[in-house]
Protein backbone atom coordinates (compact mmCIF):
# COMPACT_ATOMS: atom_id res chain seq x y z
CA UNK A 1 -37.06 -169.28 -96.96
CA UNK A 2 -36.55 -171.38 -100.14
CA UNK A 3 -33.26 -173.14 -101.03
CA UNK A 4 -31.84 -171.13 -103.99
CA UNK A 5 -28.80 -173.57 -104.51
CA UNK A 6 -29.17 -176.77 -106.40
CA UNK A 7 -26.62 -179.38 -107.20
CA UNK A 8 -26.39 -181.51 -110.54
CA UNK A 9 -27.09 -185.33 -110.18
CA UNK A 10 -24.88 -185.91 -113.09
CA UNK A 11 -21.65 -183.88 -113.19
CA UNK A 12 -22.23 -182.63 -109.48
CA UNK A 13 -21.83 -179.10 -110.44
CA UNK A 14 -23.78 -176.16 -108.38
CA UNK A 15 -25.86 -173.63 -109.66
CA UNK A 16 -28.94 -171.30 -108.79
CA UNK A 17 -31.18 -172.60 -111.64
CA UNK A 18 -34.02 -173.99 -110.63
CA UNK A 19 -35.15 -175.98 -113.76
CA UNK A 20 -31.93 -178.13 -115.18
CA UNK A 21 -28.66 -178.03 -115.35
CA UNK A 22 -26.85 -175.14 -117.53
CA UNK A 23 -23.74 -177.24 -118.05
CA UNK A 24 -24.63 -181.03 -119.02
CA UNK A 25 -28.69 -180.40 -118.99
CA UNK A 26 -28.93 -182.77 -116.26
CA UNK A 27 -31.83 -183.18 -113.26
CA UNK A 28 -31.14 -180.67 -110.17
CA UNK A 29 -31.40 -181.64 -106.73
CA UNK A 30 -30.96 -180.10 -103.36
CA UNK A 31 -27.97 -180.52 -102.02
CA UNK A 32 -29.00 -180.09 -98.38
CA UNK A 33 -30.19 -182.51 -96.28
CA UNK A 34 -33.47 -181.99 -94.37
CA UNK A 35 -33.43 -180.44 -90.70
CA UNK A 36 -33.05 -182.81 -88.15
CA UNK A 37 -35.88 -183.64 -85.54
CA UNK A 38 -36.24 -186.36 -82.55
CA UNK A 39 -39.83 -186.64 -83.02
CA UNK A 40 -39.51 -187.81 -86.74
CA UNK A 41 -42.28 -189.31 -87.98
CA UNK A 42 -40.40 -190.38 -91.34
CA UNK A 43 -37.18 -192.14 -90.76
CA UNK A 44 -38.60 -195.46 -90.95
CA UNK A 45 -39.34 -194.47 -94.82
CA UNK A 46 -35.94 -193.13 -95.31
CA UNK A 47 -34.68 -196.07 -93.74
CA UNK A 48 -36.26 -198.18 -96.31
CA UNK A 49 -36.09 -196.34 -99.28
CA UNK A 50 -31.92 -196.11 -98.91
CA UNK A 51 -31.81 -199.64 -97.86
CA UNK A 52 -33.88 -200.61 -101.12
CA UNK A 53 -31.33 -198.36 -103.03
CA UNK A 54 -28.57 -199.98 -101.86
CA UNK A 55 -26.70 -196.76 -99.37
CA UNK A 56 -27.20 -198.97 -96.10
């Protein structure tokens, strides 16, 4: 089942477009996070990329 609810990047607003934000035009994102596994074969890349950006 697709995620139908997408949050603003910019004024952090919600909305079911899929395309760009109705109230500021901004980029859409999804505001869940992914489902969480013990075999992930990723989290050494998430790791990374949100050290690199600065979160850790």
């Amino acid at each position: 089942m697709p995620t139908l609810l997408r949050k603003c990047s910019k004024c952090n607003k919600y909305t079911l477009k899929q395309n760009k934000c109705p109230y500021c035009g901004g980029p859409l994102v999804t505001p869940h996070p992914p489902k969480f596994s013990p075999e992930d074969k990723y989290i050494k890349y998430r790791i990374l990329a949100k050290k690199a950006a600065g979160l850790l």
